[in-house]
Protein backbone atom coordinates (compact mmCIF):
# COMPACT_ATOMS: atom_id res chain seq x y z
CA UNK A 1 63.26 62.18 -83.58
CA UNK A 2 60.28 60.03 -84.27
CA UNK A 3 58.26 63.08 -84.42
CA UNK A 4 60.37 64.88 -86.71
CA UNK A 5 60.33 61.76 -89.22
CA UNK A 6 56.71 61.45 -89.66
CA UNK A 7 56.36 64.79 -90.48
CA UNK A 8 59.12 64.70 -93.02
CA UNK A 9 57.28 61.70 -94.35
CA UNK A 10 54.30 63.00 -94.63
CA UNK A 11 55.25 66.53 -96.45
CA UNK A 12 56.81 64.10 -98.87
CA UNK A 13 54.38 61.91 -99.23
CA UNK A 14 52.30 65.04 -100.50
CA UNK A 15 54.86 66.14 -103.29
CA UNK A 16 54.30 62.24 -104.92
CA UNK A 17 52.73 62.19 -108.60
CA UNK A 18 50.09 60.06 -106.73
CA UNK A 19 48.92 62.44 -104.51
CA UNK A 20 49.33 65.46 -107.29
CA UNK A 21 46.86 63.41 -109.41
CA UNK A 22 44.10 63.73 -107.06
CA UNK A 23 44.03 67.53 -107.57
CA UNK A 24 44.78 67.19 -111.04
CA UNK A 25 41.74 64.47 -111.16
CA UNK A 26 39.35 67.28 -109.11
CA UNK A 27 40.25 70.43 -111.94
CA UNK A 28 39.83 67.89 -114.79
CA UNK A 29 36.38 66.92 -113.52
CA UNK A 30 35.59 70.70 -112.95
CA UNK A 31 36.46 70.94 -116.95
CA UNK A 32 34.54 68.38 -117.89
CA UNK A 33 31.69 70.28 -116.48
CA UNK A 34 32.15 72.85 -117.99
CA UNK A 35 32.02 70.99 -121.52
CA UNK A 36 28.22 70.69 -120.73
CA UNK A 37 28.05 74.52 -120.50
CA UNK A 38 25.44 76.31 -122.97
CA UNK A 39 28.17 78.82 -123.86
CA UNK A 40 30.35 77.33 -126.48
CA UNK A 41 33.07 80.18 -125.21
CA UNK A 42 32.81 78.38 -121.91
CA UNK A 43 32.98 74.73 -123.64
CA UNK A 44 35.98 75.88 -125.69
CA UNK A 45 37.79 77.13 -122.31
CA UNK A 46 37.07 73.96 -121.12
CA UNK A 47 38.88 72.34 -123.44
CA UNK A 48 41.78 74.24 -123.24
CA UNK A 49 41.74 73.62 -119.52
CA UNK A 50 41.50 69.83 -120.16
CA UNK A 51 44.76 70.59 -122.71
CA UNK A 52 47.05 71.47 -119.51
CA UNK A 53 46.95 67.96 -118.16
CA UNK A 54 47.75 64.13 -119.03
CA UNK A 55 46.00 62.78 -121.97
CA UNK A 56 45.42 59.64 -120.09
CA UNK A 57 42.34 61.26 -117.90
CA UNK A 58 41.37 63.69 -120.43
CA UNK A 59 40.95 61.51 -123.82
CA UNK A 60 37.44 60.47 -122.88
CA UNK A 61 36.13 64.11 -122.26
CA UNK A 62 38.04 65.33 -125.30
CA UNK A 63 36.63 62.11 -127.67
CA UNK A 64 33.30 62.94 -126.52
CA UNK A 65 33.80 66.87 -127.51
CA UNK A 66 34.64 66.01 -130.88
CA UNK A 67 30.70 65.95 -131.18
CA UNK A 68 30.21 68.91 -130.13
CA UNK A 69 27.86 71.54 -132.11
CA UNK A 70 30.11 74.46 -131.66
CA UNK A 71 33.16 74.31 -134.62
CA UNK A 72 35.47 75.79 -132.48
CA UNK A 73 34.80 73.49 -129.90
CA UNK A 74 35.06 70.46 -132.01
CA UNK A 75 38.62 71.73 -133.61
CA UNK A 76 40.11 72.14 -130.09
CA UNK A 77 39.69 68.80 -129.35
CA UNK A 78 40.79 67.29 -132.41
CA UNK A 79 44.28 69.16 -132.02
CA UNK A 80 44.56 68.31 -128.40
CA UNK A 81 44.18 64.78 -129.40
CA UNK A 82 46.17 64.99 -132.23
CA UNK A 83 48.99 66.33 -130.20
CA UNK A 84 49.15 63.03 -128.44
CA UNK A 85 48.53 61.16 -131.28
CA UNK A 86 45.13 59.45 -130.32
CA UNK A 87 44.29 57.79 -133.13
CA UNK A 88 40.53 57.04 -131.94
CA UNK A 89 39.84 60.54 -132.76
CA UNK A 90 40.66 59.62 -136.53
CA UNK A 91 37.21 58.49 -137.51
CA UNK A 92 35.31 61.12 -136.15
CA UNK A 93 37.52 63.79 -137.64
CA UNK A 94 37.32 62.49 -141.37
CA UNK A 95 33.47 62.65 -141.47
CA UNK A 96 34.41 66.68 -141.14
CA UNK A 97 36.37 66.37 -144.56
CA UNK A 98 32.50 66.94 -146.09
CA UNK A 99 31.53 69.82 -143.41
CA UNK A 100 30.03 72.70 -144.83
CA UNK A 101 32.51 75.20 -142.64
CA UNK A 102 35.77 75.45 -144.85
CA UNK A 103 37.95 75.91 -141.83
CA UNK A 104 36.37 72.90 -140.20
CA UNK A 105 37.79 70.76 -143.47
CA UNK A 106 40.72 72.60 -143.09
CA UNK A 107 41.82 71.50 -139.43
CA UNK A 108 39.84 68.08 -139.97
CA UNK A 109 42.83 68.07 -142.94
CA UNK A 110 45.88 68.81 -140.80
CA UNK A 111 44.69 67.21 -137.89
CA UNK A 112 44.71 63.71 -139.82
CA UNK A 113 47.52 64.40 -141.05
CA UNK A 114 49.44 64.72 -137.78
CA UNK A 115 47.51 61.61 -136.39
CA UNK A 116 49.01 59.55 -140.02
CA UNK A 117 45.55 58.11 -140.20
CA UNK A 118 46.00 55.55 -142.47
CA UNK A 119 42.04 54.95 -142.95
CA UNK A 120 41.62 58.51 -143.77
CA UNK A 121 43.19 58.17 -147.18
CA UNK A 122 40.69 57.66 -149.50
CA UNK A 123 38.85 60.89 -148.07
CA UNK A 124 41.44 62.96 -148.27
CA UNK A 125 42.31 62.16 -151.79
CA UNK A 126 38.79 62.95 -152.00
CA UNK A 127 39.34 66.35 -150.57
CA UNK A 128 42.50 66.75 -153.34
CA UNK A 129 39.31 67.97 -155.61
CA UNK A 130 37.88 70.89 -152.77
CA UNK A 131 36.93 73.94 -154.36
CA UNK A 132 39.02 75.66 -151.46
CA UNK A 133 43.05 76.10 -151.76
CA UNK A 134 43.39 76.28 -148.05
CA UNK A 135 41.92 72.62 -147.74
CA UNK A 136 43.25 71.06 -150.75
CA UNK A 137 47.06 72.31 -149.44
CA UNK A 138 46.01 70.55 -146.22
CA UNK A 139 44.89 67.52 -147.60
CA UNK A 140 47.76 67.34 -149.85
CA UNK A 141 50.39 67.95 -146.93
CA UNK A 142 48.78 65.38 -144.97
CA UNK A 143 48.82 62.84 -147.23
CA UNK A 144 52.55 63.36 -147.58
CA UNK A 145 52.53 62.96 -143.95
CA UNK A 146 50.67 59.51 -144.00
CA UNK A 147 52.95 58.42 -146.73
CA UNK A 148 49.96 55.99 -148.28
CA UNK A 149 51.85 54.74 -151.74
CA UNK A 150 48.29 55.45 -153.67
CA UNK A 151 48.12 58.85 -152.60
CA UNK A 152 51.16 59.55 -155.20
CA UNK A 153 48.91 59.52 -158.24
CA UNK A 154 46.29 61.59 -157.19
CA UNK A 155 48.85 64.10 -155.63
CA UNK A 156 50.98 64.50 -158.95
CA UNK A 157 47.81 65.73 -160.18
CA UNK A 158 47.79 68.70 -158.45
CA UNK A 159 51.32 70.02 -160.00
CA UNK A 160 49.18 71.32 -162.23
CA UNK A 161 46.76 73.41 -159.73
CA UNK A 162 45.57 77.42 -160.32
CA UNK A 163 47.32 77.59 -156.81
CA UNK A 164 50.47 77.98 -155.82
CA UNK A 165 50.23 76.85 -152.30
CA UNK A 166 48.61 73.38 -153.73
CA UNK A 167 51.74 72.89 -155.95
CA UNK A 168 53.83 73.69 -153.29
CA UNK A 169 52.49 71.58 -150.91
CA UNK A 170 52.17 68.64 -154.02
CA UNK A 171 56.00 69.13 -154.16
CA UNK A 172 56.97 68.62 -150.84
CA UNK A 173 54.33 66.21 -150.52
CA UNK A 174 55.86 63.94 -153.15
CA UNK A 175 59.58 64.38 -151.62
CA UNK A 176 58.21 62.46 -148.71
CA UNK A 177 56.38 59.62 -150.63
CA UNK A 178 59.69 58.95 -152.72
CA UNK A 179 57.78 58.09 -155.77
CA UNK A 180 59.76 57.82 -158.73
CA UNK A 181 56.60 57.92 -160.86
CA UNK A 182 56.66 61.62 -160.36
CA UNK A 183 59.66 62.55 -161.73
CA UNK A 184 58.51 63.46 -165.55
CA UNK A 185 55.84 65.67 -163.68
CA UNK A 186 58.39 67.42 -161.70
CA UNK A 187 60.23 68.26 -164.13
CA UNK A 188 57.60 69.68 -166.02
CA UNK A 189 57.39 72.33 -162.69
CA UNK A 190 60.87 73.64 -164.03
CA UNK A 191 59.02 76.27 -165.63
CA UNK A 192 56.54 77.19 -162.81
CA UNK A 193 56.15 81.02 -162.42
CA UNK A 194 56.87 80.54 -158.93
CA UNK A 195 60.96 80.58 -157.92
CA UNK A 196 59.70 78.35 -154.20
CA UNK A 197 58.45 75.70 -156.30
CA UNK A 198 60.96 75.38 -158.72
CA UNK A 199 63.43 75.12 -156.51
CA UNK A 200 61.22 72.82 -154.53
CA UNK A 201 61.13 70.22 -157.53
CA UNK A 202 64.68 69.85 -158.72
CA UNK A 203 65.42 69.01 -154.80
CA UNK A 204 62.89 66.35 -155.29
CA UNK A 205 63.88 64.54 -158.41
CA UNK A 206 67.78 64.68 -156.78
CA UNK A 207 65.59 62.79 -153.87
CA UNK A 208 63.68 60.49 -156.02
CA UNK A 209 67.04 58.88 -157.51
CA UNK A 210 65.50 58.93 -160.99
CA UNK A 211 67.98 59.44 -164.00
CA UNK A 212 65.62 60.77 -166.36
CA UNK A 213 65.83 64.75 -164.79
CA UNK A 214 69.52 65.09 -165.53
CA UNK A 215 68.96 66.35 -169.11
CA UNK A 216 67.00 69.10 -168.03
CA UNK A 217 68.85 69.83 -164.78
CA UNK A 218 72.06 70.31 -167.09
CA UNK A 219 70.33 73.15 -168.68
CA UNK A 220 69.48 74.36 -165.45
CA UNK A 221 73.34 74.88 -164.77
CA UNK A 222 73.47 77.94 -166.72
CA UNK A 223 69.99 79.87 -164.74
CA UNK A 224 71.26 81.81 -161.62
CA UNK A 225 68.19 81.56 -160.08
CA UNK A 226 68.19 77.66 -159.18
CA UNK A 227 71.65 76.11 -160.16
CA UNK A 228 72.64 75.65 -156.71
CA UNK A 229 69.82 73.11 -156.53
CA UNK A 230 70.22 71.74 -159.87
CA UNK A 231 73.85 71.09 -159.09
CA UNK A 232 72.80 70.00 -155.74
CA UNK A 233 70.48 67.23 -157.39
CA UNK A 234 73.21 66.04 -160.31
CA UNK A 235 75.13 65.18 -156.92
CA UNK A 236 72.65 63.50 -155.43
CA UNK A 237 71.67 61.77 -158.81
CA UNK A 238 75.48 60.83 -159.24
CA UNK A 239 75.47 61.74 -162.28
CA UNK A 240 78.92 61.32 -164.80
CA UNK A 241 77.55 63.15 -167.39
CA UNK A 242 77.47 66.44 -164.80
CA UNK A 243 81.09 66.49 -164.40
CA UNK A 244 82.65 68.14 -166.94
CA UNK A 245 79.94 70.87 -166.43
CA UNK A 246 80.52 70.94 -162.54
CA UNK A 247 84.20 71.09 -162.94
CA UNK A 248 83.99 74.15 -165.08
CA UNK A 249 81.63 75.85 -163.02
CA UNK A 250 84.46 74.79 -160.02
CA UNK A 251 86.87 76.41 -161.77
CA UNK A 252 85.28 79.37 -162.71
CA UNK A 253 86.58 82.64 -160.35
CA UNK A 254 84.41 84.87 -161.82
CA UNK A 255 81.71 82.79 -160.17
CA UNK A 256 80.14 83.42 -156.87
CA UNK A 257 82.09 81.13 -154.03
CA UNK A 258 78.62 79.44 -152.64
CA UNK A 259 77.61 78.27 -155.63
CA UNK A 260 80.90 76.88 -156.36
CA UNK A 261 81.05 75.36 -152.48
CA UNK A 262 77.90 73.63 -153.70
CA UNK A 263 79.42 72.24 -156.99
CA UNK A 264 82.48 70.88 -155.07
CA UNK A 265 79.91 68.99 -152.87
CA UNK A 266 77.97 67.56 -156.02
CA UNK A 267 81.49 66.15 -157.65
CA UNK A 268 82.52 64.74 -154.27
CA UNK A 269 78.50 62.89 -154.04
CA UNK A 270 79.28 62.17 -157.24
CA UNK A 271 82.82 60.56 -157.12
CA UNK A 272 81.35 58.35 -154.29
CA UNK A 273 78.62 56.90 -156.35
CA UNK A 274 80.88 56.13 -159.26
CA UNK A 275 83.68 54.77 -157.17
CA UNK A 276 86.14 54.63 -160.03
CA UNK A 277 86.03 55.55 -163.68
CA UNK A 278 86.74 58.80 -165.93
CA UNK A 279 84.13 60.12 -164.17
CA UNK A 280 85.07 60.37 -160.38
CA UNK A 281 88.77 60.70 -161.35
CA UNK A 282 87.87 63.94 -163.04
CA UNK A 283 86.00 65.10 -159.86
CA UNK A 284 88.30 64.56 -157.63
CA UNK A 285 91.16 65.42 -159.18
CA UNK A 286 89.37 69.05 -159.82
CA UNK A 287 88.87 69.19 -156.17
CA UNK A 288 92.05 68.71 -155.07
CA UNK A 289 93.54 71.36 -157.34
CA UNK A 290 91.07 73.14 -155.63
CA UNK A 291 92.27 73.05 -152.69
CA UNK A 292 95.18 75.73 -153.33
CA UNK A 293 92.37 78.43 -153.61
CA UNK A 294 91.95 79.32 -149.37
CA UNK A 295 88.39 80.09 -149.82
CA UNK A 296 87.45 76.98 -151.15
CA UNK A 297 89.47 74.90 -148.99
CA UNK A 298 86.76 73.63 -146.61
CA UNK A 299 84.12 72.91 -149.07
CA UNK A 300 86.58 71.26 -151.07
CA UNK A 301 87.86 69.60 -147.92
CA UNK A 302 84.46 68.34 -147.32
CA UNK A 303 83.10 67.08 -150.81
CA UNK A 304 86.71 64.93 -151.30
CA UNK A 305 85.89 63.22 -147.64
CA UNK A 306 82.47 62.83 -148.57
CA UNK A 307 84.18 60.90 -151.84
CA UNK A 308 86.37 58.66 -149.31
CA UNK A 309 88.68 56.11 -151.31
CA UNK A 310 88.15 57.27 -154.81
CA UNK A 311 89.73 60.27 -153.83
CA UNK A 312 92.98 58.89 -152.54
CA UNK A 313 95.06 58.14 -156.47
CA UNK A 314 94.63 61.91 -156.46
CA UNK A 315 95.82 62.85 -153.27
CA UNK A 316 98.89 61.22 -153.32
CA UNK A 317 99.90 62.64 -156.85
CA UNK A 318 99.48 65.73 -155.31
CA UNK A 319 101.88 64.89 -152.03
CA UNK A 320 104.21 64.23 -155.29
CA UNK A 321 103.85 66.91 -156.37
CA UNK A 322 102.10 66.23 -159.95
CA UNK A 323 98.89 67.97 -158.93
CA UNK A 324 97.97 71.77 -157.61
CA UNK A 325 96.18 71.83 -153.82
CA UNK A 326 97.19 71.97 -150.20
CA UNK A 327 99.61 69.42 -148.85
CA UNK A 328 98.71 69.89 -145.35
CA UNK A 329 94.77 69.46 -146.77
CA UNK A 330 95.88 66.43 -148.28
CA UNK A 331 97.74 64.39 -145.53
CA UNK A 332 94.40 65.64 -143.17
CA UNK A 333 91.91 63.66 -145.50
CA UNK A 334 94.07 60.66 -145.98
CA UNK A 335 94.46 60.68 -142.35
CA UNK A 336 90.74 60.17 -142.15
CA UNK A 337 89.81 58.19 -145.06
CA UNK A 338 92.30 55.20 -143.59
CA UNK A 339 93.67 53.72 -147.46
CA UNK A 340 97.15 51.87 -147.19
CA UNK A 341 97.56 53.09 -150.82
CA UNK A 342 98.76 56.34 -149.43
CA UNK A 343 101.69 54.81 -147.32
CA UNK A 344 104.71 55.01 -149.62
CA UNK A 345 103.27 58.83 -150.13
CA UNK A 346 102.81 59.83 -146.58
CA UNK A 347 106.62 58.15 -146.10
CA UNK A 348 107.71 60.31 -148.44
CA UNK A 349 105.97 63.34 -146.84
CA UNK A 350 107.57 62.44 -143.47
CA UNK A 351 110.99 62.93 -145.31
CA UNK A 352 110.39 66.20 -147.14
CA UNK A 353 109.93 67.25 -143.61
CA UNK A 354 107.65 70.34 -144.88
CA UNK A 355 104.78 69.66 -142.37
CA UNK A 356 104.05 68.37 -138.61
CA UNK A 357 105.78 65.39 -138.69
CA UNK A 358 102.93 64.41 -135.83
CA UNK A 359 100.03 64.85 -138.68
CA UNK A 360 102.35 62.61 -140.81
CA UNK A 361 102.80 59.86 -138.91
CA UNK A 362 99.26 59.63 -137.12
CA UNK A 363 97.99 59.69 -141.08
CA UNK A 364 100.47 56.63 -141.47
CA UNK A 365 99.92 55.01 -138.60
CA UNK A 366 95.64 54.85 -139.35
CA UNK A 367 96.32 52.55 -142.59
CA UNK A 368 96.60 49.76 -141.73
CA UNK A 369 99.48 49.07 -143.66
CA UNK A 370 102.75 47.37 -142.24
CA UNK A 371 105.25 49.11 -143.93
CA UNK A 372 103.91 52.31 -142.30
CA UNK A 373 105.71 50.58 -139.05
CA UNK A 374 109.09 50.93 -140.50
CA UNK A 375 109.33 54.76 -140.10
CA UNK A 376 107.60 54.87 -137.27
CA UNK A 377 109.74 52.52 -135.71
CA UNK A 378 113.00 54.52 -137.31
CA UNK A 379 111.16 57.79 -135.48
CA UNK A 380 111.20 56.25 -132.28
CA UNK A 381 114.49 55.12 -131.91
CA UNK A 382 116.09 57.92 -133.23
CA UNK A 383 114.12 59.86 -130.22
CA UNK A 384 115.31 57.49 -127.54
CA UNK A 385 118.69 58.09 -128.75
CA UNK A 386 118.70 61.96 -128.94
């Protein structure tokens, strides 16, 4: 039995991280031989070998091949690190920003811009101004990534670059910083030739929360090609001066049902901002009406529980019966949305007896309101005595 133990012990002992790091220690050192090889294809193997195991034995080989004269070599490295986020590769990556080897400045580009090197700011806004696309779409991209604040300035000047990819990547790059400074620039890209970046834009100034875009996205409400995100960033914008415009576009059948699914989500983002006014009673009382048509149920569903409270006044004049939409729609959301102002209508609704009388009462008994015990109560006694 003794025997049998120490043998079991011992296979085990084997299978331990501890003792799988002394083979993993032997290849690694193998590797880093190799990095001293004349052939750069053998140095680049090498590194790709040192990439299959943990970056705490390998960053020292892989810092110290970040010199190395081959490109290819150098590049490796710098990903492999970047992967892991070593940040002491930084430094020696941004003095490749000036290499003469575009695709060198390209990777040295992205692979700061994984890393977020903060210190590698100024150069890359340096590199905003290379006479290549490929790294000026990097450096752009990356400095989206590192999210500097006083990379916004420099990166609003390349909405106006001969390439596409740069103003592409100066859209998206500006979405990330959240810089509201860029808004009369974006909307300037309204016009770009390309569709992408168009597109791109209005979903930014929706993001940047600046007021001064709804103008132009209201004229943007009547092109096909982007007023799914136009509508998309009124909602986001909350802006009252959209909803007359959504609501007709709601109501129009002759319209295509996704872009009207993403109109009733822009009233409902809407309503919620406003809380209460002409404004958000409008919305939502368009979106409860539209809940009688079945193939705009859910979306409609959705954007009036994305509007929560300001939603319920309408609901219940529609459980009365004074406005169009689905009662069994209705009772769901004010189920969820938890207002006592619905009580006296969801008692009601438990004596018209034209739904579950279960989805009535669990939608009375979530708000919170007292009087919702009285039929409740009533319900259960009249069960005990049946």
């Amino acid at each position: 039995m003794f025997r049998a133990s120490l043998v079991f012990a011992l296979v085990a002992s084997l299978s331990t991280p501890a003792a799988a790091s002394f083979d993993w220690l032997g290849k690694i050192d193998a590797a880093a031989d190799d990095l001293k090889d004349r052939d750069p294809k053998a140095r680049a193997t090498a590194v790709r070998e040192l990439a299959r195991y943990a970056i705490h034995w390998t960053r020292p080989y892989l810092l110290k091949a970040l010199h190395d004269p081959d490109a290819a070599v150098r590049v490796a490295a710098g990903r492999v690190l970047a992967s892991h986020g070593v940040a002491e590769a930084a430094p020696r990556v941004a003095s490749w920003l000036t290499d003469a080897d575009v695709n060198v400045r390209t990777a040295a580009a992205e692979i700061l811009g994984q890393l977020e090197a903060k210190a590698a700011v100024p150069a890359l806004i340096r590199s905003l101004g290379d006479p290549e696309a490929d790294v000026r779409i990097r450096a752009v991209a990356a400095l989206g990534q590192i999210g500097a604040p006083e990379s916004a300035i420099p990166i609003i000047g390349r909405l106006e670059d001969e390439k596409t990819g740069v103003r592409l990547a100066a859209v998206k790059a500006l979405a990330k910083l959240g810089d509201s400074r860029a808004v009369v620039q974006l909307v300037g890209t309204f016009n770009d030739p390309s569709l992408e970046i168009r597109q791109q834009a209005i979903m930014t100034v929706g993001k940047l929360g600046d007021a001064a875009a709804v103008p132009a996205l209201l004229r943007l409400l009547r092109d096909r090609t982007v007023r799914s995100a136009a509508a998309t960033a009124l909602g986001r914008l909350g802006s009252r001066s959209a909803v007359a415009p959504l609501i007709d576009a709601l109501s129009a059948e002759r319209s295509d049902n996704s872009y009207r699914a993403v109109v009733a989500t822009a009233l409902g983002r809407i309503a919620k901002k406003a809380k209460k006014g002409t404004a958000a009673t409008a919305a939502v009382t368009a979106l409860v009406e539209a809940l009688a048509e079945q193939h705009l149920r859910k979306a409609c569903r959705e954007a009036l529980a994305i509007a929560g409270r300001p939603a319920v006044p309408a609901l219940v004049l529609h459980l009365r019966g004074q406005l169009g939409g689905d009662p069994e729609t209705a009772v769901e959301l004010l189920r969820d949305i938890r207002d006592p102002r619905s009580t006296e209508a969801l008692i009601e609704e438990l004596g018209r007896r034209r739904l579950d009388r279960s989805l009535v009462l669990e939608a009375l008994s979530r708000t919170g309101d007292d009087k919702a015990l009285i039929p409740i109560i009533a319900l259960l006694l009249s069960l005990i005595h049946i």
